[in-house]
C-alpha atoms as a PDB file:
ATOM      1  CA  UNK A   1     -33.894  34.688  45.075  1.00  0.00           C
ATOM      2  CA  UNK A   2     -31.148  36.430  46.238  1.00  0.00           C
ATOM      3  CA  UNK A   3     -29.639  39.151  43.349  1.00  0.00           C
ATOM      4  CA  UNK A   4     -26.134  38.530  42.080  1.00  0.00           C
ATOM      5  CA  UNK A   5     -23.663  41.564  42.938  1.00  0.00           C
ATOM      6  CA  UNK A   6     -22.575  43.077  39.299  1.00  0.00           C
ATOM      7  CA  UNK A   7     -19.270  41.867  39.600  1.00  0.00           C
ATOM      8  CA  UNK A   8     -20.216  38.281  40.141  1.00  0.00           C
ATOM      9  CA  UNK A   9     -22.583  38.369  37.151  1.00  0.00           C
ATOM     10  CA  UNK A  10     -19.888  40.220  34.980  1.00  0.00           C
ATOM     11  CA  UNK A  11     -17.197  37.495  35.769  1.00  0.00           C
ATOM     12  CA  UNK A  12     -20.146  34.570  34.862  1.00  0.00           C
ATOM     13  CA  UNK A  13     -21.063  36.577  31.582  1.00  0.00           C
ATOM     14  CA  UNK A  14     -17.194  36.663  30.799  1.00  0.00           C
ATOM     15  CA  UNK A  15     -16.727  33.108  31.834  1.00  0.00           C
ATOM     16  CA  UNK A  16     -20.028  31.922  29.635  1.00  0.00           C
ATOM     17  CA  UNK A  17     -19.157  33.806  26.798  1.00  0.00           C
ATOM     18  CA  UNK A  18     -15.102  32.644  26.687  1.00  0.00           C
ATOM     19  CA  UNK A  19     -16.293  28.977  27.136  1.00  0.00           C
ATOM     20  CA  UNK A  20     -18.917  29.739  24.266  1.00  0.00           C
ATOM     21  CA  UNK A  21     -15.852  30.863  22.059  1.00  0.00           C
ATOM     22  CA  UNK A  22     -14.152  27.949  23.467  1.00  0.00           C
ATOM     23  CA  UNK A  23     -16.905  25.113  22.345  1.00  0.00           C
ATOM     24  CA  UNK A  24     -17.344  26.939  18.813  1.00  0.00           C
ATOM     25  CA  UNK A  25     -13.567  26.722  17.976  1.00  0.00           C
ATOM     26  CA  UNK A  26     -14.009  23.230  19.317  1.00  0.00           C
ATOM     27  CA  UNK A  27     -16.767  22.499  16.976  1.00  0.00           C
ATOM     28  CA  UNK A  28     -15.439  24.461  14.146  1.00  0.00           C
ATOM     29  CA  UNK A  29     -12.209  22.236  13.944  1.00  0.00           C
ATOM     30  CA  UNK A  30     -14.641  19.370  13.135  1.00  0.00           C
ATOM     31  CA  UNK A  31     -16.516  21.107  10.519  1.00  0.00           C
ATOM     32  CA  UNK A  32     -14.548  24.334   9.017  1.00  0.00           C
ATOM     33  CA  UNK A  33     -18.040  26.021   9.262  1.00  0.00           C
ATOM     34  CA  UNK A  34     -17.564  29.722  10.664  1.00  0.00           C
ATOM     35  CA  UNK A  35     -21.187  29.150  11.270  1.00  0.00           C
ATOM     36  CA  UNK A  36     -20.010  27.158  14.226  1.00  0.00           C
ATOM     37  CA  UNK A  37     -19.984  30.697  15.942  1.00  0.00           C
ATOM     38  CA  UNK A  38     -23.380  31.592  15.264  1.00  0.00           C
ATOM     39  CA  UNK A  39     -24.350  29.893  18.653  1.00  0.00           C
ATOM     40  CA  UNK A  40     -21.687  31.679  20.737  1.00  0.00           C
ATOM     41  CA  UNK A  41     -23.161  35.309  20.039  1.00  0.00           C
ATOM     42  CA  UNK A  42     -26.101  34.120  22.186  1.00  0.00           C
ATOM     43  CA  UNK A  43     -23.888  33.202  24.839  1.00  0.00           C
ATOM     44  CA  UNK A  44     -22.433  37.115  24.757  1.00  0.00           C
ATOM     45  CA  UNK A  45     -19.688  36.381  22.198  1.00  0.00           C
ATOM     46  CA  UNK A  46     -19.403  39.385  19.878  1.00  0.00           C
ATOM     47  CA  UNK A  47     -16.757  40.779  17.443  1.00  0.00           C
ATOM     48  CA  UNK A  48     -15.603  43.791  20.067  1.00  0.00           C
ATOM     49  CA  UNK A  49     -14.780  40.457  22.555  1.00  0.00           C
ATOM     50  CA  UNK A  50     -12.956  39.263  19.497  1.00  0.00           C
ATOM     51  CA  UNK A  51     -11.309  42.678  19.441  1.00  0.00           C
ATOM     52  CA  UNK A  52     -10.441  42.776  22.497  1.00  0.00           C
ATOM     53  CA  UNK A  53      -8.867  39.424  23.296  1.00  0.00           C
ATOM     54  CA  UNK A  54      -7.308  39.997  19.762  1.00  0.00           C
ATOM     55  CA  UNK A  55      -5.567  43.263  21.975  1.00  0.00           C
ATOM     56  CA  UNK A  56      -3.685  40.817  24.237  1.00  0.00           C
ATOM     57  CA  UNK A  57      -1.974  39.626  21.273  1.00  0.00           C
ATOM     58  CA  UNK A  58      -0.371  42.689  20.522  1.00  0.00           C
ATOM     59  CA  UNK A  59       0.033  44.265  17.425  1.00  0.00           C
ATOM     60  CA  UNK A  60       0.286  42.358  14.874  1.00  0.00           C
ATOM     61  CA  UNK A  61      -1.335  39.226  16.883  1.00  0.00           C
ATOM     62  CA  UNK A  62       1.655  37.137  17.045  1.00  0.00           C
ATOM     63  CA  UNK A  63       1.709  36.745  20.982  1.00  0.00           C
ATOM     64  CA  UNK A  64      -0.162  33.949  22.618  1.00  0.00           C
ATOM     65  CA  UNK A  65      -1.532  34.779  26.037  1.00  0.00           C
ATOM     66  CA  UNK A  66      -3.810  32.800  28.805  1.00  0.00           C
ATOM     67  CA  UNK A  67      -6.920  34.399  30.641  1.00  0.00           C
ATOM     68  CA  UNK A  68      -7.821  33.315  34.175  1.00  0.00           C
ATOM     69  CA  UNK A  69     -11.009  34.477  35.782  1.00  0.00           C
ATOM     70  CA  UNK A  70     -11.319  34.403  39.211  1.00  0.00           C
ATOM     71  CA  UNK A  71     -14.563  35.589  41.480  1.00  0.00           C
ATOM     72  CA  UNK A  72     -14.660  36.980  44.548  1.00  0.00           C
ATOM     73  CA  UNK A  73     -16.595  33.894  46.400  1.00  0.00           C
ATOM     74  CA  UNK A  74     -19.321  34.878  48.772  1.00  0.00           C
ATOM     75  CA  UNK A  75     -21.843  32.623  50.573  1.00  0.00           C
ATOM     76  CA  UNK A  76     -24.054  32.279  47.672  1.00  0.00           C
ATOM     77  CA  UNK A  77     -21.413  32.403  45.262  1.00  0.00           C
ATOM     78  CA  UNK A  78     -18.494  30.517  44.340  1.00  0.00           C
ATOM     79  CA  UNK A  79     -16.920  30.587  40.645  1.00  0.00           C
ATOM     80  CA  UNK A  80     -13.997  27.655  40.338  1.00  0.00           C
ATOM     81  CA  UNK A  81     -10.711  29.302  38.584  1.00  0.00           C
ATOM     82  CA  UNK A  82     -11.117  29.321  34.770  1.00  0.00           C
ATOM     83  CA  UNK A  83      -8.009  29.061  32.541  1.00  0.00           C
ATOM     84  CA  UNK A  84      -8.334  30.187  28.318  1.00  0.00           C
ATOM     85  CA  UNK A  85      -5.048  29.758  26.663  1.00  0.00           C
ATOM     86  CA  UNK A  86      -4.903  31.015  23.150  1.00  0.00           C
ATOM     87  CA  UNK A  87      -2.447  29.804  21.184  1.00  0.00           C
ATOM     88  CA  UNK A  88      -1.085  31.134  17.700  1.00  0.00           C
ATOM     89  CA  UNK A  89      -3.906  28.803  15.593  1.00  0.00           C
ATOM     90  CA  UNK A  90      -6.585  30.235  18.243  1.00  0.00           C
ATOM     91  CA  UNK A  91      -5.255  33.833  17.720  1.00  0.00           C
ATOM     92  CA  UNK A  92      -5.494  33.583  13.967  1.00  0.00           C
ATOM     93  CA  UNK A  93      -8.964  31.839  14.559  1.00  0.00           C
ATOM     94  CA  UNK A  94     -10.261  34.843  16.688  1.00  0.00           C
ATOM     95  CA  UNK A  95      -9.337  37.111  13.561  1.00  0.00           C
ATOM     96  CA  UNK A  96     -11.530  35.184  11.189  1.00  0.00           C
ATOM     97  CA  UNK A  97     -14.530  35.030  13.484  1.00  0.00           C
ATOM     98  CA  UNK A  98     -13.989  38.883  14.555  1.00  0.00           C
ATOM     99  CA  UNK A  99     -14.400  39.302  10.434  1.00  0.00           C
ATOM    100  CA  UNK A 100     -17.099  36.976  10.669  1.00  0.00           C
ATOM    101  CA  UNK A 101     -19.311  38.794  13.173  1.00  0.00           C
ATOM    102  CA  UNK A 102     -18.492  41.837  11.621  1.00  0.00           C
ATOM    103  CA  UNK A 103     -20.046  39.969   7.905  1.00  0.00           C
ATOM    104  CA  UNK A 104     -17.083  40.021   6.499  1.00  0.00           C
ATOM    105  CA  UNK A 105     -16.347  36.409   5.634  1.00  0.00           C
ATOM    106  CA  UNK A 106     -15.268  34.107   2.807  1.00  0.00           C
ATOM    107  CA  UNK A 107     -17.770  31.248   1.665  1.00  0.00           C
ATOM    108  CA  UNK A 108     -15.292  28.530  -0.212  1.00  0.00           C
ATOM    109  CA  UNK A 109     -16.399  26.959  -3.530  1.00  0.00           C
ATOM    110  CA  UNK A 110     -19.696  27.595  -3.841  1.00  0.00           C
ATOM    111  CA  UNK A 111     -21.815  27.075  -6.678  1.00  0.00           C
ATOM    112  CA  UNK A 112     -24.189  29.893  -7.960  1.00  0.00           C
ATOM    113  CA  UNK A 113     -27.154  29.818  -9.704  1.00  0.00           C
ATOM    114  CA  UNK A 114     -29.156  32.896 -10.795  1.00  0.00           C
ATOM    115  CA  UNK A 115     -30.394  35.464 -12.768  1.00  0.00           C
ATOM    116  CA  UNK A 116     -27.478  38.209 -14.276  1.00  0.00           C
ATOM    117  CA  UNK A 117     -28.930  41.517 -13.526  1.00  0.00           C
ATOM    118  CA  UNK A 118     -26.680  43.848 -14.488  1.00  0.00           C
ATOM    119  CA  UNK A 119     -23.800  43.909 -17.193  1.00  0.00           C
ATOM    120  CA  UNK A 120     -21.376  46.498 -17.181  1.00  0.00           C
ATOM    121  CA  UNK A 121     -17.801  46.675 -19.539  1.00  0.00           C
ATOM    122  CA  UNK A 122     -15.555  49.562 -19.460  1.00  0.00           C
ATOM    123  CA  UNK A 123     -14.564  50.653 -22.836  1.00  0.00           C
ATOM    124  CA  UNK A 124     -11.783  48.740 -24.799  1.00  0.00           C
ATOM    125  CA  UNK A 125     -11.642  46.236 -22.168  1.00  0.00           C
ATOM    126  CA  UNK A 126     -11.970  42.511 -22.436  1.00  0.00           C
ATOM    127  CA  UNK A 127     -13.230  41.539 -19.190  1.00  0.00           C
ATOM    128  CA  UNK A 128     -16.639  42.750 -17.617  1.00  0.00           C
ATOM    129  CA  UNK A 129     -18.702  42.697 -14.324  1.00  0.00           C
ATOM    130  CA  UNK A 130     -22.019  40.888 -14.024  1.00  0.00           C
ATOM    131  CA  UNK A 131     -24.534  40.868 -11.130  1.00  0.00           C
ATOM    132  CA  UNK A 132     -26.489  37.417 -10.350  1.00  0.00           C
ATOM    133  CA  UNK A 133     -28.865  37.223  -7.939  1.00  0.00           C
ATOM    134  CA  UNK A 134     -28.704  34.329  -6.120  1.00  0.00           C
ATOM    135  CA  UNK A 135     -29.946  32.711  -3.271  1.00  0.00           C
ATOM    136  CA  UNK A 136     -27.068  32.434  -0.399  1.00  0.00           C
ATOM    137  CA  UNK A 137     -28.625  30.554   2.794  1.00  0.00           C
ATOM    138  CA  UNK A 138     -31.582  31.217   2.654  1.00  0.00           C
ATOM    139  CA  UNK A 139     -30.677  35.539   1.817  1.00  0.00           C
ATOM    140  CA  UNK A 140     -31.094  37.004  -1.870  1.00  0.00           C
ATOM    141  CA  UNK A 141     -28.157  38.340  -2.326  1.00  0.00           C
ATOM    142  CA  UNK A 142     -26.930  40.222  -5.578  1.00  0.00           C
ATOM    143  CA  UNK A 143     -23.005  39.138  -6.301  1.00  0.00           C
ATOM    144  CA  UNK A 144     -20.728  40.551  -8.040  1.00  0.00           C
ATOM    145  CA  UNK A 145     -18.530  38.369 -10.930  1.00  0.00           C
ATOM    146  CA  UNK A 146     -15.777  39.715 -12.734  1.00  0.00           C
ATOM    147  CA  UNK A 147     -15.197  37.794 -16.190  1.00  0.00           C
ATOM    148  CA  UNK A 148     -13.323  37.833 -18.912  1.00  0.00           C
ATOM    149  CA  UNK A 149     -13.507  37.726 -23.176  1.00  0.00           C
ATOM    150  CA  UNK A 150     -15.802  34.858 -24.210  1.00  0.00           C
ATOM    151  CA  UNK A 151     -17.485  34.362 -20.304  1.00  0.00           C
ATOM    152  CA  UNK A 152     -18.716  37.799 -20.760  1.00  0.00           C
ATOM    153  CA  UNK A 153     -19.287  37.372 -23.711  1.00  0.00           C
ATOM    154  CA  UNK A 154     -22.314  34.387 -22.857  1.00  0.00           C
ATOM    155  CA  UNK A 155     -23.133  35.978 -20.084  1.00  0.00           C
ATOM    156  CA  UNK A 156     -24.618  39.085 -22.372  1.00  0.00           C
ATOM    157  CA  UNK A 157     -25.915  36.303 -24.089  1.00  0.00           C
ATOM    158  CA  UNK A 158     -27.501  34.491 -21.035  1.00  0.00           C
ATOM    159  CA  UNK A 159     -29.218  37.967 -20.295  1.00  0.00           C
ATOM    160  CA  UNK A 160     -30.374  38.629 -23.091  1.00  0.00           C
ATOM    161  CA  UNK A 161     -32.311  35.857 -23.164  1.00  0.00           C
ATOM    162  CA  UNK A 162     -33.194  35.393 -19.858  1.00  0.00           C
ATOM    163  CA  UNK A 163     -31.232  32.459 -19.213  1.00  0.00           C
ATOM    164  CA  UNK A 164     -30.214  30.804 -15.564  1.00  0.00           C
ATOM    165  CA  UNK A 165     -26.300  30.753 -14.908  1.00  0.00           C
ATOM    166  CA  UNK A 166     -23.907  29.085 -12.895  1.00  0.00           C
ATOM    167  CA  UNK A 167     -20.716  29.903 -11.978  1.00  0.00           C
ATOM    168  CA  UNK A 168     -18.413  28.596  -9.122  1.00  0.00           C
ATOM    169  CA  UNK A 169     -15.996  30.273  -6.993  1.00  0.00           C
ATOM    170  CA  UNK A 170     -15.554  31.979  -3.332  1.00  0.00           C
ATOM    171  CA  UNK A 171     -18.102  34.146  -2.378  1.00  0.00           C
ATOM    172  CA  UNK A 172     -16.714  37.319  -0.065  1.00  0.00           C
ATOM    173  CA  UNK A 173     -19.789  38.369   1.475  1.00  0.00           C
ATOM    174  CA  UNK A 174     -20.033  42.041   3.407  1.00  0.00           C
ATOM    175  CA  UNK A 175     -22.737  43.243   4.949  1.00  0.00           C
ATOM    176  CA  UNK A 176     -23.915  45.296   1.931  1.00  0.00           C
ATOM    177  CA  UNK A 177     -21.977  43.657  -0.775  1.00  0.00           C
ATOM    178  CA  UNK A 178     -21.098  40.224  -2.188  1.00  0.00           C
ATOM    179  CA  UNK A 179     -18.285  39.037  -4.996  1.00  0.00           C
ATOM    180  CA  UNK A 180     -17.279  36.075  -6.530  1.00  0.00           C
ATOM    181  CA  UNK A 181     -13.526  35.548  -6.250  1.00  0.00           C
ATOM    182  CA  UNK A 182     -12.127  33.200  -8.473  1.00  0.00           C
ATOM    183  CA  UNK A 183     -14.448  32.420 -10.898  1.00  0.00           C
ATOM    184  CA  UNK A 184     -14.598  28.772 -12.760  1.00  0.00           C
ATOM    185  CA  UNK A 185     -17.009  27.392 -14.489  1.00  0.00           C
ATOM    186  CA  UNK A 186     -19.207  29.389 -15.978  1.00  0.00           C
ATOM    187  CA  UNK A 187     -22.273  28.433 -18.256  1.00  0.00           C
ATOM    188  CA  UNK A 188     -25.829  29.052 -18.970  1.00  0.00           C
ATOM    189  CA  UNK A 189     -27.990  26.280 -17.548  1.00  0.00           C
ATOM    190  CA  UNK A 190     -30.234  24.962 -20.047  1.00  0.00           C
ATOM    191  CA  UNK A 191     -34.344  24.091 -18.678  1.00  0.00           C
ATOM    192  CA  UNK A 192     -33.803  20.593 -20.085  1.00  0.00           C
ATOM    193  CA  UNK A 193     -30.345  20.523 -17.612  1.00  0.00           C
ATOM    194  CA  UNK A 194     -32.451  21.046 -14.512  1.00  0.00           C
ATOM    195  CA  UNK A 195     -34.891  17.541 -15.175  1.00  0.00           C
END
């Protein structure tokens, strides 16, 4: 086989990655699962590509641009012209999937269900922190809840006893951290409850 000069094979890895982008956003639409992009990193998508398309759109990311790739054609080679237009909704999509890659990333309404290892109430205060671990797909992860007067209050409860609780809100998940934003719901899950 005959090798592919390094330009041709960068402008193919650009082109396969930016279409990989391309079909994720596509598929994302459908679904509103940033897990959509999962697939694209195999391709050669990767938050610095976020980052730097993100760059065309200046400062504070309000300009929309277009990127055509062209290849130099040679005997062996021959690349048709490929247009990417990013508009303002693909511009703010890049942003969330350049957080994303980076795990940084906001799981909606999700319902928790876990152990509370750690309790911890500054002085005077009515509200506390807890620490459940839970199972997030598939990774134990320990997350954060903030919660306030009688919450906390059966959630000391719930620990002390070594009771299950559930709790529902939006999970922020970081690479070494996760916290439960708006928290609803809370309780202690009774064994009888899970028959």
């Amino acid at each position: 086989a005959e090798a592919i000069p390094l330009g041709h094979a960068i402008t193919l890895n650009l082109v396969t990655s930016l279409e990989a982008l391309e079909n994720a956003g596509v598929a994302y639409e459908e679904g509103g699962d940033l897990k959509a992009f999962d697939a694209a990193v195999l391709a050669g998508a990767s938050s610095n590509m976020c980052d730097a398309l993100l760059g065309f759109s200046g400062e504070k990311h309000r300009r929309t641009f277009e990127i055509t790739v062209t290849g130099t054609s040679g005997p062996l080679f021959e690349i048709e012209p490929r247009k990417f237009a990013f508009d303002s909704h693909q511009v703010e999509l890049l942003e969330k999937v350049s957080g994303y890659y980076k795990d940084d990333y906001v799981l909606p309404q999700l319902s928790l269900t876990g152990y509370i290892t750690k309790l911890s109430r500054p002085k005077d205060e009515i509200s506390g922190t807890i620490i459940i671990d839970s199972i997030l797909g598939n990774i134990e992860r320990k997350v954060r809840v903030e919660l306030t007067g009688d919450d906390y209050h059966m959630a000391v409860l719930a620990h002390d006893n070594s009771k299950i609780v559930r709790v529902v809100g939006d999970v922020h998940i970081k690479s070494k951290s996760a916290n439960l934003l708006n928290p609803a719901n809370f309780g202690v899950i009774e064994i009888g409850d899970l028959f």
